[in-house]
C-alpha atoms as a PDB file:
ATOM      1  CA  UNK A   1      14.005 -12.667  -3.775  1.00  0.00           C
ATOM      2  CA  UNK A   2      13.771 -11.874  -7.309  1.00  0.00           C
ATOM      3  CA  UNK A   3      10.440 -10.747  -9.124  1.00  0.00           C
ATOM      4  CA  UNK A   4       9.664  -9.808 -12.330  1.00  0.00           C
ATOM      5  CA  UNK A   5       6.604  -8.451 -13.329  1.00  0.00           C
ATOM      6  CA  UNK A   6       4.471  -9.778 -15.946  1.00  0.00           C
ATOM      7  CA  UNK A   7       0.906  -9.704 -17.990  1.00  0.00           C
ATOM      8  CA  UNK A   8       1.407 -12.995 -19.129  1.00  0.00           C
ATOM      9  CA  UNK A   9       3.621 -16.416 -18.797  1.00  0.00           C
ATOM     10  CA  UNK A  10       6.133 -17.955 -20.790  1.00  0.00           C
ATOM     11  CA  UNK A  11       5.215 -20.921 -22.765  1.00  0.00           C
ATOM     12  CA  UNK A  12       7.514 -22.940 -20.365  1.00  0.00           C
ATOM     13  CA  UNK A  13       6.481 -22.637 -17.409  1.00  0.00           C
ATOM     14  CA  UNK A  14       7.254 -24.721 -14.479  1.00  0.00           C
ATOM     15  CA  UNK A  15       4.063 -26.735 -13.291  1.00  0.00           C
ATOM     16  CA  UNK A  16       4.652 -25.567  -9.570  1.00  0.00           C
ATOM     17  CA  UNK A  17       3.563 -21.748  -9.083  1.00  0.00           C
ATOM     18  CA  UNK A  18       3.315 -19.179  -6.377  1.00  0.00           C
ATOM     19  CA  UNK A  19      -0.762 -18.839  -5.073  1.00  0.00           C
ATOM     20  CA  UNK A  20      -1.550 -15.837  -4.031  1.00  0.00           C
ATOM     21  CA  UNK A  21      -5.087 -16.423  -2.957  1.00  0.00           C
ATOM     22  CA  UNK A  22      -7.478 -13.989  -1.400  1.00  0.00           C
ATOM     23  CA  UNK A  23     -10.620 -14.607   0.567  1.00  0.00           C
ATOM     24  CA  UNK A  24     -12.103 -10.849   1.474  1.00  0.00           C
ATOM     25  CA  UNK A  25      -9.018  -9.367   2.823  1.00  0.00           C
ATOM     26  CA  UNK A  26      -7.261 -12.169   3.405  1.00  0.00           C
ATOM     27  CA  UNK A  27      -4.148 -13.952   2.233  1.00  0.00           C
ATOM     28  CA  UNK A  28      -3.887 -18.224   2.058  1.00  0.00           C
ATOM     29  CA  UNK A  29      -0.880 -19.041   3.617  1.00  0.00           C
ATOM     30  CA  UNK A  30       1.088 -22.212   4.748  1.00  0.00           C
ATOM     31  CA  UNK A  31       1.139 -22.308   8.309  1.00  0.00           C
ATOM     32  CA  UNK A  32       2.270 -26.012   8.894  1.00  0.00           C
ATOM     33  CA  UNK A  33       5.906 -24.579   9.721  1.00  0.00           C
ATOM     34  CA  UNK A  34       7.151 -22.037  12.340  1.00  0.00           C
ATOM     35  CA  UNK A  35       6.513 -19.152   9.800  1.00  0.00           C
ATOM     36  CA  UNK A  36       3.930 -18.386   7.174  1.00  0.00           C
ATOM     37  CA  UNK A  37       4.968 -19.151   3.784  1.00  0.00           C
ATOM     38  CA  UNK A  38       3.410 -18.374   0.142  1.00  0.00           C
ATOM     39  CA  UNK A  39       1.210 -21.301  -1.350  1.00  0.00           C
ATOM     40  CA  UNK A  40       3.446 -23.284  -3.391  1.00  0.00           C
ATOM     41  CA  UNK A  41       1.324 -25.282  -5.650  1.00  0.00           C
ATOM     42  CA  UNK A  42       0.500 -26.844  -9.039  1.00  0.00           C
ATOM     43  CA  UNK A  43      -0.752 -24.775 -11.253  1.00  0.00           C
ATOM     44  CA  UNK A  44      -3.630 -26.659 -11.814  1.00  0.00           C
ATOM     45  CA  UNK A  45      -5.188 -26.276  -8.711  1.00  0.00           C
ATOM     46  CA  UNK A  46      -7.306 -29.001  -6.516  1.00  0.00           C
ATOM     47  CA  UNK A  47     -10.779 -28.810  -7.450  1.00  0.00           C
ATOM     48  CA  UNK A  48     -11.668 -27.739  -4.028  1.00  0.00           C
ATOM     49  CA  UNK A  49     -10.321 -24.208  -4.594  1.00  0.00           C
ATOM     50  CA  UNK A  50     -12.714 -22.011  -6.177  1.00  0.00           C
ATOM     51  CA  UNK A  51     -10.910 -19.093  -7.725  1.00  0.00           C
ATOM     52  CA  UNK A  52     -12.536 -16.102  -9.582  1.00  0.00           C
ATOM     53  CA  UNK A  53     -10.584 -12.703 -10.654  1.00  0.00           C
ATOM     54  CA  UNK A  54      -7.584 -14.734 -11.938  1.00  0.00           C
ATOM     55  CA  UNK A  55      -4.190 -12.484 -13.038  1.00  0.00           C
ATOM     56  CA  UNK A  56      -0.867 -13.509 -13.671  1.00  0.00           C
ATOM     57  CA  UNK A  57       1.468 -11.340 -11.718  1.00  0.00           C
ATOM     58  CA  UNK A  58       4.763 -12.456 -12.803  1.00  0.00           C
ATOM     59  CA  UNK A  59       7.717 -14.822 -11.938  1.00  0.00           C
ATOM     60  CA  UNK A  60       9.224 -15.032  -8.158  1.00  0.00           C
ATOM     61  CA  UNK A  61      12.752 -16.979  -8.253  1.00  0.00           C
ATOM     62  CA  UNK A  62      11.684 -18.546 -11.803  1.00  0.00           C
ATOM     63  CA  UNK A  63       8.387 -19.738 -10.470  1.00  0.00           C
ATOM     64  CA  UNK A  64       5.020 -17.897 -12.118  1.00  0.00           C
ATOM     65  CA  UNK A  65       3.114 -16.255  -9.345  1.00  0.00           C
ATOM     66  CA  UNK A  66      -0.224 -16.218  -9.487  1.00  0.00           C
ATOM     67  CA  UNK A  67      -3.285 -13.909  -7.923  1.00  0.00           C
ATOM     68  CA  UNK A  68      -7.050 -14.710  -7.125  1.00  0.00           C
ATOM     69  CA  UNK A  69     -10.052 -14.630  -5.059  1.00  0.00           C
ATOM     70  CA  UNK A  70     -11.618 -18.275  -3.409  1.00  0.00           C
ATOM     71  CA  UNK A  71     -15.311 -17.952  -3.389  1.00  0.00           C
ATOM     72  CA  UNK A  72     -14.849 -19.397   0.232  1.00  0.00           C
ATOM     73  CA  UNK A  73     -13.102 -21.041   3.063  1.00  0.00           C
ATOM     74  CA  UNK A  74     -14.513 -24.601   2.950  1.00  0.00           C
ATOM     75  CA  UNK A  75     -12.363 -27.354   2.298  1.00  0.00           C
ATOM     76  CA  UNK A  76      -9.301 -25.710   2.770  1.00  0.00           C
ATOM     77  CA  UNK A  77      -6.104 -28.257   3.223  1.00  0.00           C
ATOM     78  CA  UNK A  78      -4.899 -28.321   7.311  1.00  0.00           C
ATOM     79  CA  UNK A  79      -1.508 -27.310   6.792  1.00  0.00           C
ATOM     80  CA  UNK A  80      -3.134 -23.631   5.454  1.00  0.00           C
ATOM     81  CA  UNK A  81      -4.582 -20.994   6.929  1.00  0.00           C
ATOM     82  CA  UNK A  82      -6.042 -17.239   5.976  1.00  0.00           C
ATOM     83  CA  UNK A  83      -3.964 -14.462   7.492  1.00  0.00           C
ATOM     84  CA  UNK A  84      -5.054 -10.707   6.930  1.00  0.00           C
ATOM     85  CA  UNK A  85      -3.343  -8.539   5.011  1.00  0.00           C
ATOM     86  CA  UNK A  86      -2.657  -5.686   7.339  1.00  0.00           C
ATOM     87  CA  UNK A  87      -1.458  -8.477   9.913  1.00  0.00           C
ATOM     88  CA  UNK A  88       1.456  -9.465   7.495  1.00  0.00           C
ATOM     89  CA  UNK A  89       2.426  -5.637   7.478  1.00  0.00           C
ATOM     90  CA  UNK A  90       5.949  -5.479   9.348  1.00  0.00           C
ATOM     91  CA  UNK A  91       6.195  -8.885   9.636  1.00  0.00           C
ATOM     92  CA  UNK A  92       7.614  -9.794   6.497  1.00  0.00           C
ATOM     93  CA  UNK A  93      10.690  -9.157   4.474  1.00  0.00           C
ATOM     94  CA  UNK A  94       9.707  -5.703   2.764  1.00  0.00           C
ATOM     95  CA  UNK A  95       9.948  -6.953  -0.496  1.00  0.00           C
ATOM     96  CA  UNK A  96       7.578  -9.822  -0.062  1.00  0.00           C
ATOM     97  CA  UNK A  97       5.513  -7.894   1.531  1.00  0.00           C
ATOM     98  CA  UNK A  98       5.133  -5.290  -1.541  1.00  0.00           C
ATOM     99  CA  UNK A  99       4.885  -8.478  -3.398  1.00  0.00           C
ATOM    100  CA  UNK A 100       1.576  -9.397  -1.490  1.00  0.00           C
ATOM    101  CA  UNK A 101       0.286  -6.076  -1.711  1.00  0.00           C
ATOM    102  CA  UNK A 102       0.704  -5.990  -5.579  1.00  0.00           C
ATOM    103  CA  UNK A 103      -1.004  -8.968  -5.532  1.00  0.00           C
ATOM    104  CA  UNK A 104      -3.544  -7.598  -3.506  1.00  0.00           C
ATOM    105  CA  UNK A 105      -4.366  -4.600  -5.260  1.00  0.00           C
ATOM    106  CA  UNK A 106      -4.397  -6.159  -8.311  1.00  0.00           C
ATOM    107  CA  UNK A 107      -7.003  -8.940  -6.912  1.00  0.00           C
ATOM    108  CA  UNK A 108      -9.527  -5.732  -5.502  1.00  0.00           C
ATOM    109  CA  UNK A 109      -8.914  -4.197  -9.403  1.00  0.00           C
ATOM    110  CA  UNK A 110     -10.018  -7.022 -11.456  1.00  0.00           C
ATOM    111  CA  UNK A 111     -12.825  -8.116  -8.845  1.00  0.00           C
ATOM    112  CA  UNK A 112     -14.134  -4.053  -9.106  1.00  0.00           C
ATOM    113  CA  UNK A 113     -14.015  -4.262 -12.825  1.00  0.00           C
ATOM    114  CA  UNK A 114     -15.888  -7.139 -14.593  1.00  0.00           C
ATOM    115  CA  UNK A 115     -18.008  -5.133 -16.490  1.00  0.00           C
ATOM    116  CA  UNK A 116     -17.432  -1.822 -17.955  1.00  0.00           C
ATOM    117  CA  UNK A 117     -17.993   1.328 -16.555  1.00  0.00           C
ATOM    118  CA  UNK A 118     -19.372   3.492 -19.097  1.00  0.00           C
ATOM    119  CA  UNK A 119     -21.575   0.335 -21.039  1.00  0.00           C
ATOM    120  CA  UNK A 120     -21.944  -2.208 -18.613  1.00  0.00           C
ATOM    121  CA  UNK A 121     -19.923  -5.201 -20.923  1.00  0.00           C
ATOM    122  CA  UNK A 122     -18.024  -7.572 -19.905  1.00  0.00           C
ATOM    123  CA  UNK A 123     -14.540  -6.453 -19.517  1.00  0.00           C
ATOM    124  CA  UNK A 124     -11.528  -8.091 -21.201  1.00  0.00           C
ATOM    125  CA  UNK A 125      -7.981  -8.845 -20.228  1.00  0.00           C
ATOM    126  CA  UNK A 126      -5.407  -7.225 -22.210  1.00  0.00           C
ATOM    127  CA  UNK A 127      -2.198  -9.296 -22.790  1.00  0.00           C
ATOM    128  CA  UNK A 128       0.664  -7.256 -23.565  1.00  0.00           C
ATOM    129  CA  UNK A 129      -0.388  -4.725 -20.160  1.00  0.00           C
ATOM    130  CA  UNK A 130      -1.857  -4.654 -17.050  1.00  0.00           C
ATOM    131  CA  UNK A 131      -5.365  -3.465 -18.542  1.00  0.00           C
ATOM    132  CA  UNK A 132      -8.665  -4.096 -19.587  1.00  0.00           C
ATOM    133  CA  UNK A 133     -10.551  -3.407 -22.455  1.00  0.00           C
ATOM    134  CA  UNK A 134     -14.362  -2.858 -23.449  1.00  0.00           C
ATOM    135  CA  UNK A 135     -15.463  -5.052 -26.248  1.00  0.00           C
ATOM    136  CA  UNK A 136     -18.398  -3.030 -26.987  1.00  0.00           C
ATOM    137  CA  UNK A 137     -17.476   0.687 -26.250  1.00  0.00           C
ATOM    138  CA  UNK A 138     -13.337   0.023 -26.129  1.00  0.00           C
ATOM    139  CA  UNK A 139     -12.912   1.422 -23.051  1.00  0.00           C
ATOM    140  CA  UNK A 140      -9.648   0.969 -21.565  1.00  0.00           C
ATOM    141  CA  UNK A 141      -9.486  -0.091 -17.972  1.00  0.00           C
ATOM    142  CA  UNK A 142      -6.288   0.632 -15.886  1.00  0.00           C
ATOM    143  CA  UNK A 143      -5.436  -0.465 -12.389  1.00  0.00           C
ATOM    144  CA  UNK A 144      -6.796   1.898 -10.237  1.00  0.00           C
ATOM    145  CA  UNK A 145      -3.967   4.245  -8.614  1.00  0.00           C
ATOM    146  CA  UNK A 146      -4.836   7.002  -6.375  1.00  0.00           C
ATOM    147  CA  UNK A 147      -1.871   9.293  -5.519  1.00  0.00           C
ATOM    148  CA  UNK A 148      -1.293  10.959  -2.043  1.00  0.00           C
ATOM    149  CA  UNK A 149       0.939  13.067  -0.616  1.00  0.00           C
ATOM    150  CA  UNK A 150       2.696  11.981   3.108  1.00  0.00           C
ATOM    151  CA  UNK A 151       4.999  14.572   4.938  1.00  0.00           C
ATOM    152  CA  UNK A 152       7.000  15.151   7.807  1.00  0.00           C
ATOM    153  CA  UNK A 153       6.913  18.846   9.021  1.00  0.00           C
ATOM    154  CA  UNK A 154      10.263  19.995  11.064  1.00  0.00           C
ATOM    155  CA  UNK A 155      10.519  23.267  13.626  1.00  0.00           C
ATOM    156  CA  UNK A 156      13.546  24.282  15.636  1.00  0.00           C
ATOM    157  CA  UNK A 157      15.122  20.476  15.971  1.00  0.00           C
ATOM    158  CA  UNK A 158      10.846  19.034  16.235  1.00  0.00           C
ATOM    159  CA  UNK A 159       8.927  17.189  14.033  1.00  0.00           C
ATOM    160  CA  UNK A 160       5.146  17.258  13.700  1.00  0.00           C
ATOM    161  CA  UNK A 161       2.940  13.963  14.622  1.00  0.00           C
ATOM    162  CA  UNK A 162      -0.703  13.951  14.931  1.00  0.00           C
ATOM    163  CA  UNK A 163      -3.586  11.183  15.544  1.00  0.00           C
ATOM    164  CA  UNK A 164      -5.571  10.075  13.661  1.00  0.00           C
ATOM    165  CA  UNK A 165      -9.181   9.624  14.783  1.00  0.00           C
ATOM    166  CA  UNK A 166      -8.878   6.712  12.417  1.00  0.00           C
ATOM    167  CA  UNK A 167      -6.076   4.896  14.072  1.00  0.00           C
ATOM    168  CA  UNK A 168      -4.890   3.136  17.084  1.00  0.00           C
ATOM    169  CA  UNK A 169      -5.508   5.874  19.827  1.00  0.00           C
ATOM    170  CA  UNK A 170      -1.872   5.837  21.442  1.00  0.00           C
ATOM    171  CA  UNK A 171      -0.423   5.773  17.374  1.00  0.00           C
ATOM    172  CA  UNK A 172       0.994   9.628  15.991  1.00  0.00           C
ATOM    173  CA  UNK A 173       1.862   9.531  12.597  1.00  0.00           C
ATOM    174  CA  UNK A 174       2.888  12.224  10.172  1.00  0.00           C
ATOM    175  CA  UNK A 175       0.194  13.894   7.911  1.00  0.00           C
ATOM    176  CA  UNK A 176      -0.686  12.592   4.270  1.00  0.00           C
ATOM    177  CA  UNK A 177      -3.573  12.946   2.419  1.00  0.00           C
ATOM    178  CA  UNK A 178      -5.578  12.302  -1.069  1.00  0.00           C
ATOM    179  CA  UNK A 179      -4.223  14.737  -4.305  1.00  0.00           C
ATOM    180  CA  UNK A 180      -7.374  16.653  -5.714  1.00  0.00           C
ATOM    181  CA  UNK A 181      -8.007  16.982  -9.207  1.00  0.00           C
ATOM    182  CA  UNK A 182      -6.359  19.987 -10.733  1.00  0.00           C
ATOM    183  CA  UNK A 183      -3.755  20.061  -7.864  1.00  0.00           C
ATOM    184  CA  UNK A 184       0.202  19.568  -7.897  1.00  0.00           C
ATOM    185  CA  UNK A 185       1.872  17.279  -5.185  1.00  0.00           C
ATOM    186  CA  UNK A 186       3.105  20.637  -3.697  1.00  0.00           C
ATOM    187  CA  UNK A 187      -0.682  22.616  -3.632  1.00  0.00           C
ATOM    188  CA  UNK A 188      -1.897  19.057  -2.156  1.00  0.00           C
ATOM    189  CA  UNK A 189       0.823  18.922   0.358  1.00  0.00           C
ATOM    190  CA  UNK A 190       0.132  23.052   1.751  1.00  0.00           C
ATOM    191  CA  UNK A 191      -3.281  22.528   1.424  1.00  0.00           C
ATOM    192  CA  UNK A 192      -3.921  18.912   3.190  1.00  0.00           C
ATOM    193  CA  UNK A 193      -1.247  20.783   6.315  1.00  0.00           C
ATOM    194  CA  UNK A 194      -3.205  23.453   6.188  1.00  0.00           C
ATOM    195  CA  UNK A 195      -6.757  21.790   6.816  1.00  0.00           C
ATOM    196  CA  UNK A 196      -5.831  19.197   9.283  1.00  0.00           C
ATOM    197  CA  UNK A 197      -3.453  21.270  11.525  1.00  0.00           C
ATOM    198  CA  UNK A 198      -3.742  24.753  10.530  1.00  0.00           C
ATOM    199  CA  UNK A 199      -0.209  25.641  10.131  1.00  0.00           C
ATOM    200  CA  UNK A 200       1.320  26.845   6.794  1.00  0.00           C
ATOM    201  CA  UNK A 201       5.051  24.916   5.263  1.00  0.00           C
ATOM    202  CA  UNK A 202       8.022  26.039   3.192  1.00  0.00           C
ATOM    203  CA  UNK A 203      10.688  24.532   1.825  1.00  0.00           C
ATOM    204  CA  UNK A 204       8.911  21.216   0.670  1.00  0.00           C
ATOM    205  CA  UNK A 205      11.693  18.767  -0.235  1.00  0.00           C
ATOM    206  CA  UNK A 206      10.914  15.328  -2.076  1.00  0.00           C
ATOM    207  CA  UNK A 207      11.923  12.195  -0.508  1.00  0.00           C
ATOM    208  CA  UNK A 208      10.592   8.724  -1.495  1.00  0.00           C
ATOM    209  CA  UNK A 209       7.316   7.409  -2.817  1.00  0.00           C
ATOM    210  CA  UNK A 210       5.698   3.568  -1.957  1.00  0.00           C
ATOM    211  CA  UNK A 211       3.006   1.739  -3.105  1.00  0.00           C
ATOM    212  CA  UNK A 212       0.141   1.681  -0.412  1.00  0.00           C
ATOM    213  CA  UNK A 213      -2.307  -1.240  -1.521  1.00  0.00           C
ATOM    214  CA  UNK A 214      -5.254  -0.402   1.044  1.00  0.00           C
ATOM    215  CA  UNK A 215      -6.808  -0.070  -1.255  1.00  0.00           C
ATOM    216  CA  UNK A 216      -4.982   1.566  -4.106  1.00  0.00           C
ATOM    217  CA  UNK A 217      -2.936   4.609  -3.413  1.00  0.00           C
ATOM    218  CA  UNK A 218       0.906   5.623  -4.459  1.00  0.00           C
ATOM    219  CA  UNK A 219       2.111   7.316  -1.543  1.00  0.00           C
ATOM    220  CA  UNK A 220       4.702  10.848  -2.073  1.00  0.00           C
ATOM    221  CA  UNK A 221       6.359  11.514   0.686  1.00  0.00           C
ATOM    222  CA  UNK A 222       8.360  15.131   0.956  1.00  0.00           C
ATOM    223  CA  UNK A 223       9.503  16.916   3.575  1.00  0.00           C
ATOM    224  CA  UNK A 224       9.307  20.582   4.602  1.00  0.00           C
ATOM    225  CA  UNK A 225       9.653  23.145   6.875  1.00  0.00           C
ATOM    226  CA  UNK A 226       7.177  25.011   9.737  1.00  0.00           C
ATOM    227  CA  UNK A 227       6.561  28.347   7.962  1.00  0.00           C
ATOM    228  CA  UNK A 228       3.996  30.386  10.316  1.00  0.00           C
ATOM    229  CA  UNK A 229       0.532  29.213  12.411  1.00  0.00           C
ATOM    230  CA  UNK A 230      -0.574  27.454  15.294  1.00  0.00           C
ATOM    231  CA  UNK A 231      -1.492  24.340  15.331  1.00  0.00           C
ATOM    232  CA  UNK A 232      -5.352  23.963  15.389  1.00  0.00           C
ATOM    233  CA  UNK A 233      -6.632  20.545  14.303  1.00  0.00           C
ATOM    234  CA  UNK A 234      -9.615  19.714  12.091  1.00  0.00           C
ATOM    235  CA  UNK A 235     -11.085  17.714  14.660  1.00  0.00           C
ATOM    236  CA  UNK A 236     -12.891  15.233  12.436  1.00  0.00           C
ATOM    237  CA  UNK A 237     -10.049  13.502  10.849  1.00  0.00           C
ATOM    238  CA  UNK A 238      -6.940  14.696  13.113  1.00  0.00           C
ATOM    239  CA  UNK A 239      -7.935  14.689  16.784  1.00  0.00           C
ATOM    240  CA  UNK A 240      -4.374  15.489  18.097  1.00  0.00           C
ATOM    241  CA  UNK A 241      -1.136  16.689  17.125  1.00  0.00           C
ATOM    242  CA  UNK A 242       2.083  18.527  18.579  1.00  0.00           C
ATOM    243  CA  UNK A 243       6.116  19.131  17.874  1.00  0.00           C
ATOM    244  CA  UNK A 244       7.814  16.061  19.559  1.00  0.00           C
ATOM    245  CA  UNK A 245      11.651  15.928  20.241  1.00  0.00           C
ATOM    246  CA  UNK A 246      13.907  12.998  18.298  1.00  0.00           C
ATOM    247  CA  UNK A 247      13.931  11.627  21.730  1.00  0.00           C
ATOM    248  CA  UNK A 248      11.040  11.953  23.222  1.00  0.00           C
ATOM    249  CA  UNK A 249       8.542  10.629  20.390  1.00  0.00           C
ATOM    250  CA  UNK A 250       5.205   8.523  21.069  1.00  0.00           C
ATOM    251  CA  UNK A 251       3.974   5.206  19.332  1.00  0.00           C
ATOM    252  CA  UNK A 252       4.540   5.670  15.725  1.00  0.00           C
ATOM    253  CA  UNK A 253       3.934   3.374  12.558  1.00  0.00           C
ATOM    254  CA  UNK A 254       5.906   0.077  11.375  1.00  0.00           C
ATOM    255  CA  UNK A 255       9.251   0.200  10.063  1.00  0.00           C
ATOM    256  CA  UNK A 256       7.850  -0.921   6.368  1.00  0.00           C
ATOM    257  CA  UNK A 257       5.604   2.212   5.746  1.00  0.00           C
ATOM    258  CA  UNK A 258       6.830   5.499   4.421  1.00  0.00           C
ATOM    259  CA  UNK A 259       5.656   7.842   7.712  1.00  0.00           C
ATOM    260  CA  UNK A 260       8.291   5.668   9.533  1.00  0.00           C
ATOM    261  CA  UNK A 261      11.083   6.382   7.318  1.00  0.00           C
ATOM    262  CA  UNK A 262      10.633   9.918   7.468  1.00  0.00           C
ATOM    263  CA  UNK A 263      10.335   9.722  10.977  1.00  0.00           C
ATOM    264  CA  UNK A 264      13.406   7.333  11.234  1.00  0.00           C
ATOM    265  CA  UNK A 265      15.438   9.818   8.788  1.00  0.00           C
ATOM    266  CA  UNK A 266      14.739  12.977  11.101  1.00  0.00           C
ATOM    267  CA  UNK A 267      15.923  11.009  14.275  1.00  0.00           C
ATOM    268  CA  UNK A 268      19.076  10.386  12.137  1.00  0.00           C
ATOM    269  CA  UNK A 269      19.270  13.926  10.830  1.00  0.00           C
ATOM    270  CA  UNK A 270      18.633  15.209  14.260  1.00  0.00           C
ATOM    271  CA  UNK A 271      21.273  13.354  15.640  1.00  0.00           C
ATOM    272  CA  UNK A 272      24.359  14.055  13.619  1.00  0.00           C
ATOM    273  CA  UNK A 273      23.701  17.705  13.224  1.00  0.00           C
ATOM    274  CA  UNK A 274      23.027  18.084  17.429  1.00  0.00           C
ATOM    275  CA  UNK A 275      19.767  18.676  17.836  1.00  0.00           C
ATOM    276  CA  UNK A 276      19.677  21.638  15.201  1.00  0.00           C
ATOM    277  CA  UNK A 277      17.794  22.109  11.799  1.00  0.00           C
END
């Protein structure tokens, strides 16, 4: 797969393009084969699909990909069928996947900003980024991105999970949490450990970052290790957490999100050095 991002297409471009059409949070997908594939259509589309929030993404494999919401799910042709977002989540290729979350979050942008913040104008697309401007007050409009730190805590050969009260009740995940104004990744990181399990960190290591379209955050993930505390949960958002062995863990996420790598990369780390830190 080959993608390459883009504001706006070339003057020849191919008549068949990549749909990426949205209906709430739901992707259009053809289901006539064994497996799900993108809408592969004219770029002209049938008049029976009503699009609004229209945005070029780019080019996939030297086709233009397009992104858009239908107004509804009338008249939709047999061989399709809407598939939600979350369900596609580690049950794609990665890259496609990050593909239909760009799309995605892009879709939920444009929808949220038609008219301008500050004046209340119409908005307009910019062509040469992924922006918007305000005729009247020139406002400039960026996609929303909302940063987050994600971490994986480590104490004598463990690594922290918890529950979220939002989750799946048997799912443990590693903690993460929204970056407040005025804060560094680091000050976010101590301070999101320290609310939601009580325990204070040291030795915070970066180690990857991913896009998280639901809806619009850029996740950070470090690592670090168990400086002093016991664990006492908040009890609102965290409902349960303890230190779990490499081989002894509970259910944890999907192999496409961030938490499982981390997760995936102590079992690893645990492994080769023999169960030590």
């Amino acid at each position: 797969m080959n993608f390459i991002p883009a504001t706006q297409p070339s003057a020849d471009s191919q008549s068949l393009v990549y749909w990426f059409l949205f209906y709430e949070e739901q992707l259009l997908m053809e289901t006539g084969t064994s497996d799900p594939r993108l809408v592969l259509l004219d770029k002209n589309l049938p008049v029976n699909f009503k699009v609004t929030s229209l945005q070029y993404l780019g080019s996939l494999d030297d086709k233009p990909c397009y992104t858009a919401l239908l107004s509804g799910t009338a008249n939709i042709p047999k061989n399709m069928s809407f598939i939600r977002v979350r369900d596609l989540y580690d049950k794609f290729p990665e890259d496609l996947f990050w593909l239909i979350g760009r799309a995605f979050h892009i879709t939920v942008w444009d929808r949220r900003t038609l008219y301008c913040g500050s004046c209340g104008a119409p908005t307009e697309n910019m062509t040469r980024v992924r922006a918007k401007v305000c005729p009247k007050c020139r406002q400039l409009i960026f996609p929303r991105i909302s940063p987050a730190i994600i971490v994986a805590i480590f104490r004598e050969g463990k690594i922290l999970l918890a529950r979220n009260r939002n989750l799946p009740a048997d799912l443990f995940t590693v903690i993460a949490g929204f970056v407040e104004p005025g804060e560094t990744l680091e000050e976010c990181l101590q301070r999101e450990v320290r609310e939601e399990v009580g325990i204070a960190v040291k030795n915070i290591r970066y180690f990857s970052s991913q896009p998280w379209p639901f809806p619009d955050s850029l996740m950070v993930a470090f690592t670090a290790e168990y400086a002093g505390g016991d664990i006492q949960v908040d009890g609102e958002e965290i409902i349960e957490a303890d230190w779990f062995s490499a081989d002894n863990l509970p259910k944890v996420p999907g192999k496409v999100s961030v938490a499982r790598k981390l997760i995936d990369w102590y079992q690893d780390q645990y492994r080769t050095c023999g169960g030590k830190e």
